[in-house]
N, C-alpha and C. Protein backbone atom coordinates (compact mmCIF):
# COMPACT_ATOMS: atom_id res chain seq x y z
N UNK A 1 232.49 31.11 161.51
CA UNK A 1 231.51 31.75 162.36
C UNK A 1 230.15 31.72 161.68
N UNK A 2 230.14 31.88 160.27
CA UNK A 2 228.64 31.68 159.51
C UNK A 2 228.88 30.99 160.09
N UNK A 3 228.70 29.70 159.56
CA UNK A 3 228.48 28.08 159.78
C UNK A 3 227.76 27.96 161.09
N UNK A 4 228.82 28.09 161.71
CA UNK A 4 228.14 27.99 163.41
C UNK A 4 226.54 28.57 163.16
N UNK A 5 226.42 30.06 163.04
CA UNK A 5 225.31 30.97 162.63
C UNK A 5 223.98 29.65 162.26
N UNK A 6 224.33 29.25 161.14
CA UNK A 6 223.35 28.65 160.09
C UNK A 6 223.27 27.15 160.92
N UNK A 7 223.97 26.80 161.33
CA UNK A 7 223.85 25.46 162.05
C UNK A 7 223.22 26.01 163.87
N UNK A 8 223.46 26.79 164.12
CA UNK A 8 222.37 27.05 165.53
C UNK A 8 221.02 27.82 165.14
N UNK A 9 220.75 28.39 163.64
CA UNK A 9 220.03 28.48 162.98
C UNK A 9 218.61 27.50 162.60
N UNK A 10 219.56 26.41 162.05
CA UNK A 10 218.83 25.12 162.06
C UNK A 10 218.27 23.94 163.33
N UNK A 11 218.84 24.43 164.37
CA UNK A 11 218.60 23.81 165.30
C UNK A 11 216.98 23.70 165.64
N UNK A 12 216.68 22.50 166.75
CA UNK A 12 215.15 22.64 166.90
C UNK A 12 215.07 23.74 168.59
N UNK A 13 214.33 24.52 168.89
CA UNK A 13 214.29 24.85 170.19
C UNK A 13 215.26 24.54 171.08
N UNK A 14 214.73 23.17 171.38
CA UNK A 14 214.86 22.11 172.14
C UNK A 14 216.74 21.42 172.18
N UNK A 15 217.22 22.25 171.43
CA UNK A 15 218.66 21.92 171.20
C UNK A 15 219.45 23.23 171.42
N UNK A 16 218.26 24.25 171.08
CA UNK A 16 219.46 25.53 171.29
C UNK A 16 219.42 25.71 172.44
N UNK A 17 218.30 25.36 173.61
CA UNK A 17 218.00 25.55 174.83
C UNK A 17 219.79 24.65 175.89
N UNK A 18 219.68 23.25 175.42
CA UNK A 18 220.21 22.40 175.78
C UNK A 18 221.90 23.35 175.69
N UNK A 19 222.10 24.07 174.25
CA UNK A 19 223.54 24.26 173.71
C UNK A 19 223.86 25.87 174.85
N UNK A 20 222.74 26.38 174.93
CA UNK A 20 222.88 27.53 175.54
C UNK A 20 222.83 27.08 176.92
N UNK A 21 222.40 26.11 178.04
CA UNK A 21 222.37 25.58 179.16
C UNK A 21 224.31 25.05 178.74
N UNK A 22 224.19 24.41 178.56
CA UNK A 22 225.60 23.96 178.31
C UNK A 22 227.00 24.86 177.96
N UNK A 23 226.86 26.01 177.27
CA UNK A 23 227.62 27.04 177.09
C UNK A 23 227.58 27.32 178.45
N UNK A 24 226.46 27.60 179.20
CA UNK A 24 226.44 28.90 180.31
C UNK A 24 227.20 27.48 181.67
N UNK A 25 227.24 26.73 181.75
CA UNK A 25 227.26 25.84 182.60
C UNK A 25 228.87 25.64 182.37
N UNK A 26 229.26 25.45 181.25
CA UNK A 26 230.85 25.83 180.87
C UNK A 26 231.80 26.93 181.85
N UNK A 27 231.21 27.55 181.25
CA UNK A 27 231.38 29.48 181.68
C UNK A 27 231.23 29.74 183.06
N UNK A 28 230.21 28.57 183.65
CA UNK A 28 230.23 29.24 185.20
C UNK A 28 231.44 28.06 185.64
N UNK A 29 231.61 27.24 184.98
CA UNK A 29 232.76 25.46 185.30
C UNK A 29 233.93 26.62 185.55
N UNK A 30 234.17 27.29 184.51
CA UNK A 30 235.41 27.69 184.35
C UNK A 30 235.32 28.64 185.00
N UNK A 31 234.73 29.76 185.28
CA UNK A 31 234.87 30.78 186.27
C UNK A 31 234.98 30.32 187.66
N UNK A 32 234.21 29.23 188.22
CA UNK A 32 234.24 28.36 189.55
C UNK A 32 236.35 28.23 189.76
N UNK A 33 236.66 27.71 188.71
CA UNK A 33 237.63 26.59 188.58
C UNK A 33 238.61 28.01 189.02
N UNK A 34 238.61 29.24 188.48
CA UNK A 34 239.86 30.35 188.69
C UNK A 34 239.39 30.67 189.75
N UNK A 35 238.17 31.42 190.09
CA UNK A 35 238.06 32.01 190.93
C UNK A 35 237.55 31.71 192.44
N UNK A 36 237.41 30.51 192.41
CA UNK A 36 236.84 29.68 193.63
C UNK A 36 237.54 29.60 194.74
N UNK A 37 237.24 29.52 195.75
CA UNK A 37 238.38 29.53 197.51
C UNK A 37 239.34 28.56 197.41
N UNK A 38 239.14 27.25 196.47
CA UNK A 38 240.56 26.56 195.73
C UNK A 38 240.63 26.36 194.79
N UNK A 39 240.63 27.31 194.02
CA UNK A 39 240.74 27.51 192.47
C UNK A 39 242.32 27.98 192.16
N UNK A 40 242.48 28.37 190.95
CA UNK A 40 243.84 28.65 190.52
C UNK A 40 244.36 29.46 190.92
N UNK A 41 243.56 30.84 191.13
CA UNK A 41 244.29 32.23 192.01
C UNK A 41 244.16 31.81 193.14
N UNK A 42 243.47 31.08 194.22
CA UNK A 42 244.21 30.42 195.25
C UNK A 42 245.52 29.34 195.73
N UNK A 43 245.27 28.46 194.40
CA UNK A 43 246.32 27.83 194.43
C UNK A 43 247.65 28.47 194.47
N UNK A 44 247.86 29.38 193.32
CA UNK A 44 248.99 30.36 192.66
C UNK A 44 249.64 30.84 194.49
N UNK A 45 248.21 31.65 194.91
CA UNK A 45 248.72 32.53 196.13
C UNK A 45 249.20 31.22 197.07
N UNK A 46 248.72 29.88 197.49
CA UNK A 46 249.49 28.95 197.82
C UNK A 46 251.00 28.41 198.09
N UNK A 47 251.50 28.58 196.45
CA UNK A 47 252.22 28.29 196.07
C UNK A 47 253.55 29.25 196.89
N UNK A 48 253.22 30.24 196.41
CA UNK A 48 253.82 32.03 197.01
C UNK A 48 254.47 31.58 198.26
N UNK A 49 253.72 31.43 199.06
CA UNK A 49 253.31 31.18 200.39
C UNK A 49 254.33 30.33 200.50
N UNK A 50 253.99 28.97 200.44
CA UNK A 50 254.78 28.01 200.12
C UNK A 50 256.22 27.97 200.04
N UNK A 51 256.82 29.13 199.12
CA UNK A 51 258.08 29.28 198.26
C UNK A 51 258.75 29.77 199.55
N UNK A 52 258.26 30.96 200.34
CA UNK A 52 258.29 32.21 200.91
C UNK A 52 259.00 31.73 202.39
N UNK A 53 258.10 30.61 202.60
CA UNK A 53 258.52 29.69 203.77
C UNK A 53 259.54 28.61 203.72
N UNK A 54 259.27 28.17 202.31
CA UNK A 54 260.52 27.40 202.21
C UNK A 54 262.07 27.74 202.20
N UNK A 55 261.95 29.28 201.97
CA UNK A 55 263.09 30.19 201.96
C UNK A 55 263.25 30.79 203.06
N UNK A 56 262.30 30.74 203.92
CA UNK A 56 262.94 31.72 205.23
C UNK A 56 263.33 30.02 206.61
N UNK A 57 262.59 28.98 205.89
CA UNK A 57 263.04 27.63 206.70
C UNK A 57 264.31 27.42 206.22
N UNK A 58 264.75 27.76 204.79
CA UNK A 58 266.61 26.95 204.53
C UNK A 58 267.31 28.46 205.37
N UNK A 59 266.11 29.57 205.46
CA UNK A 59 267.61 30.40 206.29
C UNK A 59 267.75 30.16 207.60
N UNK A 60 266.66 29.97 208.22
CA UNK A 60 266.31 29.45 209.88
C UNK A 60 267.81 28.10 209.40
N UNK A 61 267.61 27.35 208.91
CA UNK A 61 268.60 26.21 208.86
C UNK A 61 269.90 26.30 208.90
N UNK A 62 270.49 27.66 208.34
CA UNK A 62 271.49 28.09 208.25
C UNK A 62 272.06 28.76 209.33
N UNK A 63 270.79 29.35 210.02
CA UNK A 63 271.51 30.26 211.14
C UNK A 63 271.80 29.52 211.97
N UNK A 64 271.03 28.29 212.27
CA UNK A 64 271.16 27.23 213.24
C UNK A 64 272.58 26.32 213.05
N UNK A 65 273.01 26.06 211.60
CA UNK A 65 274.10 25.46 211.76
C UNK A 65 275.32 26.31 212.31
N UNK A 66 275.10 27.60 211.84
CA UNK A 66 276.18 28.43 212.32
C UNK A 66 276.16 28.53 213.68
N UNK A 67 275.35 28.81 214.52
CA UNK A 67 274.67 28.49 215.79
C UNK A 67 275.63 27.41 216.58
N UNK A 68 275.16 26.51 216.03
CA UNK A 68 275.50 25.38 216.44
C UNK A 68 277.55 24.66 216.52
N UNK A 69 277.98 25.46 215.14
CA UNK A 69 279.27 25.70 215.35
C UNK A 69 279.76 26.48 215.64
N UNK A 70 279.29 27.48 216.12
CA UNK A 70 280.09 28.71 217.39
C UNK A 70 279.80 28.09 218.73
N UNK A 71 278.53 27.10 218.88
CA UNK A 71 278.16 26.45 220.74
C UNK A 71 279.42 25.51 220.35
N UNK A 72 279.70 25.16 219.39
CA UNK A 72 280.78 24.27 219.52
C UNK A 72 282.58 24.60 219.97
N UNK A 73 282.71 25.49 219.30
CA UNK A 73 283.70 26.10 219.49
C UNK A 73 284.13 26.85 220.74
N UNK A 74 282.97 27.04 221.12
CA UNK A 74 282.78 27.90 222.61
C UNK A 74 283.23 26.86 223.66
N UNK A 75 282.64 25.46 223.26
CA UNK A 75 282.65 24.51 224.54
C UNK A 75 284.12 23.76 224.18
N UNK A 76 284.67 23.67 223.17
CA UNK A 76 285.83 23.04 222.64
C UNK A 76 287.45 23.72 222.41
N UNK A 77 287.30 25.19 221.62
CA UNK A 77 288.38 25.23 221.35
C UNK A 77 288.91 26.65 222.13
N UNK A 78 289.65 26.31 223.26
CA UNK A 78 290.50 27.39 224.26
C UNK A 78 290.99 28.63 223.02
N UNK A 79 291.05 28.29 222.28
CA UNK A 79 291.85 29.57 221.25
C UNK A 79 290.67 30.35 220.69
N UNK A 80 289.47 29.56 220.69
CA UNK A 80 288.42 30.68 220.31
C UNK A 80 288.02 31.62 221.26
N UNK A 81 287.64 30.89 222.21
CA UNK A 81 287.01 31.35 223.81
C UNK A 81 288.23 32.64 224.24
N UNK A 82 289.33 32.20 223.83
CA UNK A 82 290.43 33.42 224.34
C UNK A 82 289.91 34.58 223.49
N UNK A 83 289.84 33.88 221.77
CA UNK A 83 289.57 35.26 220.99
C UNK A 83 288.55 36.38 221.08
N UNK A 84 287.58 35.31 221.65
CA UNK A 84 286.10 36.14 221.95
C UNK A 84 285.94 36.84 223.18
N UNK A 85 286.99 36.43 223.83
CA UNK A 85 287.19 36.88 225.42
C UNK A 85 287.59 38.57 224.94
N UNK A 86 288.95 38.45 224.33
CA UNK A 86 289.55 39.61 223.95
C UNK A 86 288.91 40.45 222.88
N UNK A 87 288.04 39.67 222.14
CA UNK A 87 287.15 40.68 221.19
C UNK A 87 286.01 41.83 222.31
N UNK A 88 285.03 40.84 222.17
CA UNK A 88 284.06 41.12 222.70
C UNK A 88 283.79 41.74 224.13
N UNK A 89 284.50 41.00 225.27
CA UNK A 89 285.23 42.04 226.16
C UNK A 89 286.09 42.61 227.13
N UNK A 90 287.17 42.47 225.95
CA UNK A 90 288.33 43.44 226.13
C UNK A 90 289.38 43.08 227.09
N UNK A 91 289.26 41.50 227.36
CA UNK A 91 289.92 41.07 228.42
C UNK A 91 291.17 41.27 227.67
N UNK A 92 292.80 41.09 228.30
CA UNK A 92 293.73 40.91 228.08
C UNK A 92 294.93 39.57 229.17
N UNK A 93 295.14 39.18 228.58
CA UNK A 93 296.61 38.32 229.74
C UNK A 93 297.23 38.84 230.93
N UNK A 94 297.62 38.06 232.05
CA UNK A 94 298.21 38.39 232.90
C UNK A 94 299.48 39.11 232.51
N UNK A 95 299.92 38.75 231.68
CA UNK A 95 301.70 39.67 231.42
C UNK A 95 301.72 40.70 230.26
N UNK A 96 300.24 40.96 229.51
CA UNK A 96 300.20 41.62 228.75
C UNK A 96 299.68 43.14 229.62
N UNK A 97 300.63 44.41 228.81
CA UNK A 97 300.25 45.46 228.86
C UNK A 97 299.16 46.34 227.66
N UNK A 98 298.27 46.95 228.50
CA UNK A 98 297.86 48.03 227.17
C UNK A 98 297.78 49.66 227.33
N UNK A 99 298.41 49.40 226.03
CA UNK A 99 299.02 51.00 225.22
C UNK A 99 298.29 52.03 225.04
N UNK A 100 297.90 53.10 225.21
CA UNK A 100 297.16 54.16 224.99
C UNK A 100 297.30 55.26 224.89
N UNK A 101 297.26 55.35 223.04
CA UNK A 101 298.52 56.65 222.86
C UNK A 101 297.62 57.97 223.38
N UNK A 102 298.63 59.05 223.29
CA UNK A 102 297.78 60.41 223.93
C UNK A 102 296.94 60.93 222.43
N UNK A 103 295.83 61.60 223.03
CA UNK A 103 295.08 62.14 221.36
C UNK A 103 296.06 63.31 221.67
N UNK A 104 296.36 63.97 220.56
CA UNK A 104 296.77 65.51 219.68
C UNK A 104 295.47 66.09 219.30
N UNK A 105 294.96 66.82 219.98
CA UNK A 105 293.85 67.85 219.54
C UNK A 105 294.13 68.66 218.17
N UNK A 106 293.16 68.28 217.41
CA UNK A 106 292.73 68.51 215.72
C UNK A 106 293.57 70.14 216.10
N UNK A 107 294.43 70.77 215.08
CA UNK A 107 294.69 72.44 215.00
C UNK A 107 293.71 72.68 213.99
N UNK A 108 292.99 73.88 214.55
CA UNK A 108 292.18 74.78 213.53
C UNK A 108 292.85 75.51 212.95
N UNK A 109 292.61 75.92 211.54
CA UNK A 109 293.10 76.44 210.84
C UNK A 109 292.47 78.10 210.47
């Protein structure tokens, strides 16, 4: 740090002017370069962005394949279409009966 001192010391005017234009011209390079509308903290937030979408597009992708093999199954396999019949609602078979035991009202104690 002397050194530096004694060597911008020795300088003529005309050089410290130039070294101090050049420092400050640095300093604004590099402040431009982070903080600028596409600088690094834009880029960074970019990136984010980027990641954020690329992760909610592989889930969109996923729901769609699943999607896509339940439209399948629906249009193809009689054993699903029965299951979903009887899940969802509540159908049962021509020769099937249903059971419905009586409730026993809770005894208070």
């Amino acid at each position: 740090m002397y050194d530096f001192v004694l060597c911008y010391n020795s300088m003529s005017k005309r050089q410290r002017v130039i070294l101090s234009v050049t420092a400050f011209m640095l300093a604004a390079l590099f402040c431009f370069t982070i903080f600028s509308e596409h600088g690094l903290m834009d880029l960074h937030l970019l990136k984010q962005e980027h990641d954020s979408l690329h992760e909610a597009n592989e889930k969109l992708a996923r729901e769609n394949l699943a999607l896509s093999v339940e439209i399948d199954r629906l249009e193809n396999d009689p054993d699903y279409i029965e299951d979903v019949a009887r899940r969802e609602l509540g159908m049962i078979r021509k020769d099937e009966l249903i059971l419905k035991p009586k409730r026993i009202p809770a005894k208070d104690d």
